[in-house]
Protein backbone atom coordinates (compact mmCIF):
# COMPACT_ATOMS: atom_id res chain seq x y z
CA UNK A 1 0.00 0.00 0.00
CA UNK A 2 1.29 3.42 -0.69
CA UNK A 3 0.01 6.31 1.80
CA UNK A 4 0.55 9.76 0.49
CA UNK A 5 1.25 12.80 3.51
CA UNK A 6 3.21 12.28 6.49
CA UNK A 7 0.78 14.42 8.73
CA UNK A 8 -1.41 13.13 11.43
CA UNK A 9 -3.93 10.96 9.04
CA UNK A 10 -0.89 9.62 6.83
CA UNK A 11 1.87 8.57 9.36
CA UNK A 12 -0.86 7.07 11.91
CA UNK A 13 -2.38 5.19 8.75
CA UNK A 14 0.70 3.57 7.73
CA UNK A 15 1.75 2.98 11.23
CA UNK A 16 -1.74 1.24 11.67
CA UNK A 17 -1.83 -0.87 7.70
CA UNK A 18 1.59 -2.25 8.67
CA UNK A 19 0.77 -3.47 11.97
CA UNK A 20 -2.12 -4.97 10.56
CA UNK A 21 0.13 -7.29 7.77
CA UNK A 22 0.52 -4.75 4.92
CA UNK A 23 3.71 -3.68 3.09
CA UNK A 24 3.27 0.17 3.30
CA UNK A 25 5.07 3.37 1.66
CA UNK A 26 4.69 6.39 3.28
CA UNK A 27 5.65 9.08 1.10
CA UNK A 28 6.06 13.38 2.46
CA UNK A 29 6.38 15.51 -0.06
CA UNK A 30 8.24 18.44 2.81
CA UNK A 31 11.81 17.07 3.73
CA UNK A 32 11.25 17.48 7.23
CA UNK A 33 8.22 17.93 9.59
CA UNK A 34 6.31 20.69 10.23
CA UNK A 35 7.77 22.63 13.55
CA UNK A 36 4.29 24.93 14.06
CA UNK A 37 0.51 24.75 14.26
CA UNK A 38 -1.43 25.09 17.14
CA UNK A 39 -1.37 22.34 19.73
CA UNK A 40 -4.28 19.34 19.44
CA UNK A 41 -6.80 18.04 21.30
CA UNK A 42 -6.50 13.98 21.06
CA UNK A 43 -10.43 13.25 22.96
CA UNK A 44 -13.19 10.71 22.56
CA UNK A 45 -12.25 7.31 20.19
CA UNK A 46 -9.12 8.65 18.93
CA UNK A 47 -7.42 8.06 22.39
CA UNK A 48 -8.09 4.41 22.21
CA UNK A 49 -6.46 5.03 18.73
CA UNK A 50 -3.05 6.79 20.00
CA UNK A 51 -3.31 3.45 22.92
CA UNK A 52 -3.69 0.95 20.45
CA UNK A 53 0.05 2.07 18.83
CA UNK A 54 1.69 2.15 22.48
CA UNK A 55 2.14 6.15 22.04
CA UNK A 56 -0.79 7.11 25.22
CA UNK A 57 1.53 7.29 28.18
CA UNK A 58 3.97 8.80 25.81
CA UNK A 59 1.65 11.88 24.50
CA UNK A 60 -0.15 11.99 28.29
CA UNK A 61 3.69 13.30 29.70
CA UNK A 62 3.53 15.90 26.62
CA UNK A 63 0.27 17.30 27.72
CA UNK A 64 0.03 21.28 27.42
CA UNK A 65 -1.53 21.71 30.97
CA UNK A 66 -3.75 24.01 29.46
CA UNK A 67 -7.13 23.93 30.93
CA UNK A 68 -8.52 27.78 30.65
CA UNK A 69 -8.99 30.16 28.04
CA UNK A 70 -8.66 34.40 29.29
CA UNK A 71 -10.10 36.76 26.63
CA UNK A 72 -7.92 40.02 27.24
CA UNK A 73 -8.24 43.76 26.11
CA UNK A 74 -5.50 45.79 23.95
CA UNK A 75 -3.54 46.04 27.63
CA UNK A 76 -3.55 42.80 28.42
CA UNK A 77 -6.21 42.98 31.18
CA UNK A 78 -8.74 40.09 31.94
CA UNK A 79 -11.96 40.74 29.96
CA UNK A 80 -13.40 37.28 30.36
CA UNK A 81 -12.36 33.59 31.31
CA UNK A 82 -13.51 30.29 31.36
CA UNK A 83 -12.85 26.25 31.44
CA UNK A 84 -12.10 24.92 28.51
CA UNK A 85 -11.73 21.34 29.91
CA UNK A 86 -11.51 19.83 33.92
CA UNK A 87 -8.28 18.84 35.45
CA UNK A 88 -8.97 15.87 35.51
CA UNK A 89 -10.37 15.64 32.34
CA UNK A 90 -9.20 12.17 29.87
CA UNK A 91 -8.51 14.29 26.80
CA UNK A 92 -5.09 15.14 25.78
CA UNK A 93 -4.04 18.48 24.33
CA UNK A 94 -0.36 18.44 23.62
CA UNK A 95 2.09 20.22 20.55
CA UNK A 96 1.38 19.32 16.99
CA UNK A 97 5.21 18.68 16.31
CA UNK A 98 5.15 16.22 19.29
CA UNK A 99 2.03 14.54 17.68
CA UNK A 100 3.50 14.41 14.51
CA UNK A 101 6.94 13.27 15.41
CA UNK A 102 5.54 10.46 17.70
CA UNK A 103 3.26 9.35 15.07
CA UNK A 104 6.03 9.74 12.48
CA UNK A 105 8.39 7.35 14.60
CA UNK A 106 5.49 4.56 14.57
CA UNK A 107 5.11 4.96 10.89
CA UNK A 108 9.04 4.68 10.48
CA UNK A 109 9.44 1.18 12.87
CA UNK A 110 7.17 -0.70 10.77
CA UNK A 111 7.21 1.39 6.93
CA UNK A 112 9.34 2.41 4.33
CA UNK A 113 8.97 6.07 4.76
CA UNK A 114 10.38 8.41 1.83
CA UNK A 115 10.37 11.78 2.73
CA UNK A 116 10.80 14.53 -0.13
CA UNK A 117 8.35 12.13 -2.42
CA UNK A 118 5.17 13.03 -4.18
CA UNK A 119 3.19 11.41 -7.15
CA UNK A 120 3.20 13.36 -10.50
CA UNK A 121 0.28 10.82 -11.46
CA UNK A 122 -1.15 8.28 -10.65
CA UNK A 123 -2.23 5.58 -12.83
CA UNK A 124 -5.14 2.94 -12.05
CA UNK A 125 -5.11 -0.76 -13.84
CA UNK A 126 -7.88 -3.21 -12.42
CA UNK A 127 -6.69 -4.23 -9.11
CA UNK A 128 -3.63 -2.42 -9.16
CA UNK A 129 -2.07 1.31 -8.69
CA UNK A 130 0.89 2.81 -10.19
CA UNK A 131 2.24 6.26 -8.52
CA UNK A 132 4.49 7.94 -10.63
CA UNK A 133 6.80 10.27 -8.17
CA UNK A 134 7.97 13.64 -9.12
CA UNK A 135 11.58 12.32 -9.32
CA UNK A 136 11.10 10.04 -11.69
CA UNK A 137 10.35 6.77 -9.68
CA UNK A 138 7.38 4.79 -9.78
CA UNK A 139 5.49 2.80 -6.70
CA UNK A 140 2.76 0.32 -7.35
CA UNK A 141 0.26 -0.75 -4.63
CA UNK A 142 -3.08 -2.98 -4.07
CA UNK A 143 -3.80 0.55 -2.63
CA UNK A 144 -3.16 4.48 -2.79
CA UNK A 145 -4.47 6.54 0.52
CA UNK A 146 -4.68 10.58 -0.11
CA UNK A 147 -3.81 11.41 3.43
CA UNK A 148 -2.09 15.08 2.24
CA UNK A 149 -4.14 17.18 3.43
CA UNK A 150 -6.96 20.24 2.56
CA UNK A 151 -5.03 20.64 -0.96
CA UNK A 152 -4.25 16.93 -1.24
CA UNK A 153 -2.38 16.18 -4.72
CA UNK A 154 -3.88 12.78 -4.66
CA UNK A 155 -7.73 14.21 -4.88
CA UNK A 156 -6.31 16.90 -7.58
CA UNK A 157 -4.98 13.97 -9.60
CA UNK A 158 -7.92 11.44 -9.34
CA UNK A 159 -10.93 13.61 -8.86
CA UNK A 160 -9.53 16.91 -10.02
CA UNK A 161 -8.69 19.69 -9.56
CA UNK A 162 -9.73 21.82 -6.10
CA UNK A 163 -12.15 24.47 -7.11
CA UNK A 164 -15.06 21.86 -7.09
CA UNK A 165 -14.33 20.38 -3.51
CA UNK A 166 -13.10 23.25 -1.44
CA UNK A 167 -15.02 25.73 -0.03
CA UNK A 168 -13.59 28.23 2.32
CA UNK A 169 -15.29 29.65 5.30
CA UNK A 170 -13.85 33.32 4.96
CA UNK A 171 -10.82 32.99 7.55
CA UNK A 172 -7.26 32.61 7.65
CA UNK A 173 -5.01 31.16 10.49
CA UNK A 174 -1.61 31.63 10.67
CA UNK A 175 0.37 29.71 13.63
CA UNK A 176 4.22 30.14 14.69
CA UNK A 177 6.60 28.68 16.96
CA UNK A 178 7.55 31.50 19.61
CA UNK A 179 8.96 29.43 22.35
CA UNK A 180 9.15 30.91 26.05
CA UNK A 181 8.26 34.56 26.92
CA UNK A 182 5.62 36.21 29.75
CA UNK A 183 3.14 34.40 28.00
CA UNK A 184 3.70 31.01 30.06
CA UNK A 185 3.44 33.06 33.35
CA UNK A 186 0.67 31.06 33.66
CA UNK A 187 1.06 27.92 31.69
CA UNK A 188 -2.60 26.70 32.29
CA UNK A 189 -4.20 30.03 30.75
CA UNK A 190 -4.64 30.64 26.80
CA UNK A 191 -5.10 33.93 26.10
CA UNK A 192 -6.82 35.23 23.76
CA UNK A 193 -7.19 39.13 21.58
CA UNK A 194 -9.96 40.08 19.73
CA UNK A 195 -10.62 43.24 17.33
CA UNK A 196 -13.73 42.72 14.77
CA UNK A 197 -12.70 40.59 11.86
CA UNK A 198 -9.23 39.60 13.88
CA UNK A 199 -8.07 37.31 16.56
CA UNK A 200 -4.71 36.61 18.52
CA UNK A 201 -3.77 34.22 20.51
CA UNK A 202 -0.62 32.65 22.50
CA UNK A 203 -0.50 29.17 23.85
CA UNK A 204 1.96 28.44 26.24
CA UNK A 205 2.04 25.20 25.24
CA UNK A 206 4.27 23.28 27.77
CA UNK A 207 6.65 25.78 27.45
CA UNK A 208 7.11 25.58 23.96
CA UNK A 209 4.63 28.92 22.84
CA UNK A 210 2.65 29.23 20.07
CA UNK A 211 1.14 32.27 18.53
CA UNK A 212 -1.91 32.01 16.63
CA UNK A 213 -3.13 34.86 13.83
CA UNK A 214 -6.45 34.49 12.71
CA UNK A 215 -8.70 36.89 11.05
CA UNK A 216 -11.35 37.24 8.48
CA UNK A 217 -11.13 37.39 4.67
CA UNK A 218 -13.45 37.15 1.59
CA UNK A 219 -14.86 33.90 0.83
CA UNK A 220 -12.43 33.39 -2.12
CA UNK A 221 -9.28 34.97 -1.04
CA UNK A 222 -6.24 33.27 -1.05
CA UNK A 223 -5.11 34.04 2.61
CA UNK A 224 -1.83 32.14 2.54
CA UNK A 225 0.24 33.92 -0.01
CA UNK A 226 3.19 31.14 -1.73
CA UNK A 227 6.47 33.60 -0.52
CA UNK A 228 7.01 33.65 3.10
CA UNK A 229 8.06 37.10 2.96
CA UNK A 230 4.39 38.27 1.37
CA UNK A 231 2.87 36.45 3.97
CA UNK A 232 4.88 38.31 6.92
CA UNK A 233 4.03 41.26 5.46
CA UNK A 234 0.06 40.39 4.72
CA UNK A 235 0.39 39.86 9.28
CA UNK A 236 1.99 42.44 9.44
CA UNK A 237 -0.54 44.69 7.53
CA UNK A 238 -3.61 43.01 9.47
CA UNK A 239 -2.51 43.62 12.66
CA UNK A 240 -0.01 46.48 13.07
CA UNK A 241 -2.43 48.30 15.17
CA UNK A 242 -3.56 45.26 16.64
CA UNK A 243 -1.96 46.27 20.45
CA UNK A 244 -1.70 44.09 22.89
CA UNK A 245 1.38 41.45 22.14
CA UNK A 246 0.87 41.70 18.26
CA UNK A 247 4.12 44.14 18.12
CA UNK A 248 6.36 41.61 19.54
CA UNK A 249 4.96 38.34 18.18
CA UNK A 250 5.21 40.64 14.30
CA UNK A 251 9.21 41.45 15.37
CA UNK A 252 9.19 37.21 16.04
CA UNK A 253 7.88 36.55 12.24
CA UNK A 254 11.17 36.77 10.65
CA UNK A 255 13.20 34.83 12.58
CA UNK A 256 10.68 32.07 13.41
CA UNK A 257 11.62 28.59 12.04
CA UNK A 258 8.43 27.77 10.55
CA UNK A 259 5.52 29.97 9.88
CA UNK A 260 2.58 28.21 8.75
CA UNK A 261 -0.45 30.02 6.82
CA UNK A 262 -3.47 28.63 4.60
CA UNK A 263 -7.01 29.43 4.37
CA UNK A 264 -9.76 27.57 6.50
CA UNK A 265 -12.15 25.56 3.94
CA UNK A 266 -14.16 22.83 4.55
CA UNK A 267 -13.63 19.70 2.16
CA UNK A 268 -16.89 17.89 0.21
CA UNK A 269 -16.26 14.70 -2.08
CA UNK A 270 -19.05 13.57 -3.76
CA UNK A 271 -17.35 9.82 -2.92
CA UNK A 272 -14.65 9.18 -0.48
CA UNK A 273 -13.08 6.16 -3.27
CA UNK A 274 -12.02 5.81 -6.55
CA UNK A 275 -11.42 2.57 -7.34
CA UNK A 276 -8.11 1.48 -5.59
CA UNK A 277 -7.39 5.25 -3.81
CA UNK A 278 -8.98 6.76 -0.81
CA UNK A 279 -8.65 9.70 0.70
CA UNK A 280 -8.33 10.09 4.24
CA UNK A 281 -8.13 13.74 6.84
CA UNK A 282 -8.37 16.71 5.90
CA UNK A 283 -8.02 15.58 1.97
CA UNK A 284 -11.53 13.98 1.99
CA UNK A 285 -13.36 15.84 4.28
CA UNK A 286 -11.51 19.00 6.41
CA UNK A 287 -13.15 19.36 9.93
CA UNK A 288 -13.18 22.25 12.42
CA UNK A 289 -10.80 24.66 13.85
CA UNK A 290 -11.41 23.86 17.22
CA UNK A 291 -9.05 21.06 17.03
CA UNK A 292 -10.73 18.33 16.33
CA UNK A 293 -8.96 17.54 12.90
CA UNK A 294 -6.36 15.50 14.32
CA UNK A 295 -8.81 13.27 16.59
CA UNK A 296 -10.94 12.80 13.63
CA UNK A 297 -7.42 11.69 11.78
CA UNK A 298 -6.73 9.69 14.26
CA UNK A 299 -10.35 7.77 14.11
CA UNK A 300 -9.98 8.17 10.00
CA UNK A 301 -7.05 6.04 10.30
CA UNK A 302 -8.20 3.17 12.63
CA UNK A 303 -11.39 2.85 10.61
CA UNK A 304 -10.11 2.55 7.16
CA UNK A 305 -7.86 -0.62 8.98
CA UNK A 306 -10.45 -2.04 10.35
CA UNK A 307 -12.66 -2.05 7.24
CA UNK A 308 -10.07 -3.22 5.54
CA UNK A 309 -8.77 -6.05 7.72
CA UNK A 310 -12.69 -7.22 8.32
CA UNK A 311 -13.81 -6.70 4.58
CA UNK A 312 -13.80 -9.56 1.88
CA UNK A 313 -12.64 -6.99 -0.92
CA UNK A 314 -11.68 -3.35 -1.49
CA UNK A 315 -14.46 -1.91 -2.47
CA UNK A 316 -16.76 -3.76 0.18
CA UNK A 317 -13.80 -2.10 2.50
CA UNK A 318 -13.84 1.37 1.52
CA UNK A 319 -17.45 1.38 0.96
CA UNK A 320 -17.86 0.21 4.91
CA UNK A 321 -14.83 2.86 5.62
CA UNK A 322 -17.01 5.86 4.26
CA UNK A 323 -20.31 4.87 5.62
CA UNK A 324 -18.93 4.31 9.28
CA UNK A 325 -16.75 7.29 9.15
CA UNK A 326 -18.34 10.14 6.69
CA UNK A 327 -21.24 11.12 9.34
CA UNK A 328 -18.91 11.61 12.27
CA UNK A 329 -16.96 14.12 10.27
CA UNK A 330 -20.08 15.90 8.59
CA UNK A 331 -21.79 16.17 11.95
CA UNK A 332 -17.84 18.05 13.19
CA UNK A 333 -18.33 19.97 10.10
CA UNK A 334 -21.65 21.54 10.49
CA UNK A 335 -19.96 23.42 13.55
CA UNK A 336 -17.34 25.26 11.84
CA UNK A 337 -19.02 28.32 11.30
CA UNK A 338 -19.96 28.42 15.43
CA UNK A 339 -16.08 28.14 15.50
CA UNK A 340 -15.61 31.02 13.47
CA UNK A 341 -18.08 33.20 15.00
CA UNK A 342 -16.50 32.52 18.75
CA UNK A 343 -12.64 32.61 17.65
CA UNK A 344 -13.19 35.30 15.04
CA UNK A 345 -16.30 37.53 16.17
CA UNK A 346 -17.13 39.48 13.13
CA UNK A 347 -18.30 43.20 14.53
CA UNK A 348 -18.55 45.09 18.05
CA UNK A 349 -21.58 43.72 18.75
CA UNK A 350 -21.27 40.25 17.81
CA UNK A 351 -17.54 40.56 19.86
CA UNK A 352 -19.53 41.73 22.97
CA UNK A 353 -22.16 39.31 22.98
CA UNK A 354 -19.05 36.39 23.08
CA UNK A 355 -16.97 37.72 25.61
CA UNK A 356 -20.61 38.18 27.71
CA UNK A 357 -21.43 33.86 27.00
CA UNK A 358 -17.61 33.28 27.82
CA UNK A 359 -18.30 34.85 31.14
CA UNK A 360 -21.46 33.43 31.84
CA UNK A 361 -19.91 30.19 31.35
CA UNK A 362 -17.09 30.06 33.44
């Protein structure tokens, strides 16, 4: 089998196919792993998923210690706070890179990994694939999973191109890595800035910070520009009268390792499969930004195995794959615009009336 994306969906996929008897390739088009992105929530089935490849106790040390979010004004003063989860609680909420690079090192002990690989094309015979990589090499496979993510090359090369499956939401995130500062004063406290149409917020993250940038844009923008130094500049337009921390995180931009920035979309495929490739994540079917992409990954990845270690063929398998797993994401879907609405409060009023429910709720 031949997974494609070495994110969350990809590496836990092949990690889970080879335990399960198959010869996987796990090909990453980046030659090394993403460094930022806002930390993840693992909660509900996917933490039986993380248990089942020996990685729980492992991830439960890396928890954030997060447990509150404080909504400041432009000086930093409390305007509102609230739980966002009990001490106590059984979820996990712990760095993306840690995530990544523990899920990575499962994928590596059991598959042939090849990072710096994409397909070009990919070709479909019968029962068998052929994925013809950018360099020049070809893999064949029984079976091809799309686990690259919202702009997956797999879904542009089987089902086409994007314009017919992505839909943005009218927001763009950017997250980078800003490591330790008066931000983790209080490492159990988010904190959070809003203006209309704009949002800021640091994680302490364990001691390993993590600014976030999010604000509003038309429905068809393309928020992430392709030049890093555009899309400093593009933050650094949005929110140079931001106050509050924004002046210092901006003077961080250029000499941050990684800065990552896309548009938020959601994902629609009229059919998870075509013929011997699935897609899998964010490629078939993007989630929320309230961090339940990488649970739902997670899930993703132990139900495809499942179907296909219980199913008689591949279609019966991917067909049972889709059916079990498409309504749990479209139900995590339908709350993305909520999302928006409380991270990103579009006008005074609507800002008010948030910060008001955050208090009541605390």
């Amino acid at each position: 089998m031949v997974v494609v994306g070495g994110g969350i969906a990809g590496s836990a996929a092949a990690a889970l196919l080879a335990r399960d008897g198959h010869t996987v390739t796990l090909l990453e088009r980046a030659g090394e792993l993403r460094t930022s992105g806002s930390p993840v929530d693992i909660r509900g089935d996917a933490i039986g998923v993380v248990a089942r490849l020996g990685l729980e106790a492992e991830l439960r040390s890396a928890d954030t210690g997060v447990t509150r979010l404080r909504i400041v004004d432009t000086d930093g003063r409390r305007t509102a706070e609230t739980r966002l989860r009990r001490a106590d609680s059984p979820e996990i909420e712990l760095s993306r890179m840690v995530l990544g690079r523990a899920l990575a090192r499962a994928a590596a002990d059991v598959a042939d990994v090849r990072m710096g690989a994409s397909p070009e094309r990919i070709e479909q015979d019968g029962d068998r694939s052929v994925v013809l990589l950018r360099d020049g090499g070809t893999v064949e496979a029984d079976l091809v999973v799309g686990a690259d993510g919202q702009h997956s090359a797999v879904r542009r090369l089987v089902w086409g191109g994007e314009h017919g499956f992505t839909h943005p939401i009218g927001l763009t995130i950017a997250t980078v890595a800003i490591g330790r500062g008066p931000w983790a004063d209080d490492p159990t406290v988010l904190e959070m800035h809003n203006r209309p149409g704009l949002s800021l917020s640091v994680h302490p993250a364990g001691g390993a910070g993590v600014a976030a940038f999010i604000f509003r844009t038309p429905g068809d923008a393309d928020g992430g520009r392709r030049d890093r130094g555009d899309n400093e500049t593009l933050l650094r337009e949005r929110y140079s009268t931001m106050g509050w921390r924004a002046p210092e995180l901006l003077d961080r931009l250029a000499s941050a390792p990684d800065l990552y920035i896309d548009t938020v979309a959601r994902v629609r495929t009229p059919s998870w499969s075509h013929g011997r490739v699935v897609l899998l994540g964010d490629a078939a079917s993007s989630v929320t930004i309230l961090g339940e992409g990488s649970s739902m990954a997670l899930v993703g990845a132990a139900t495809l195995t499942d179907a296909l270690h219980d199913a008689g063929s591949f279609a019966s398998a991917l067909s049972a794959f889709e059916r079990a797993h498409r309504p749990i994401v479209e139900a995590k879907q339908r709350g993305v615009r909520l999302g928006a609405s409380f991270l990103v409060p579009a006008s005074h009023l609507s800002l008010g009336l948030r910060n008001l429910a955050v208090r009541v709720s605390r």
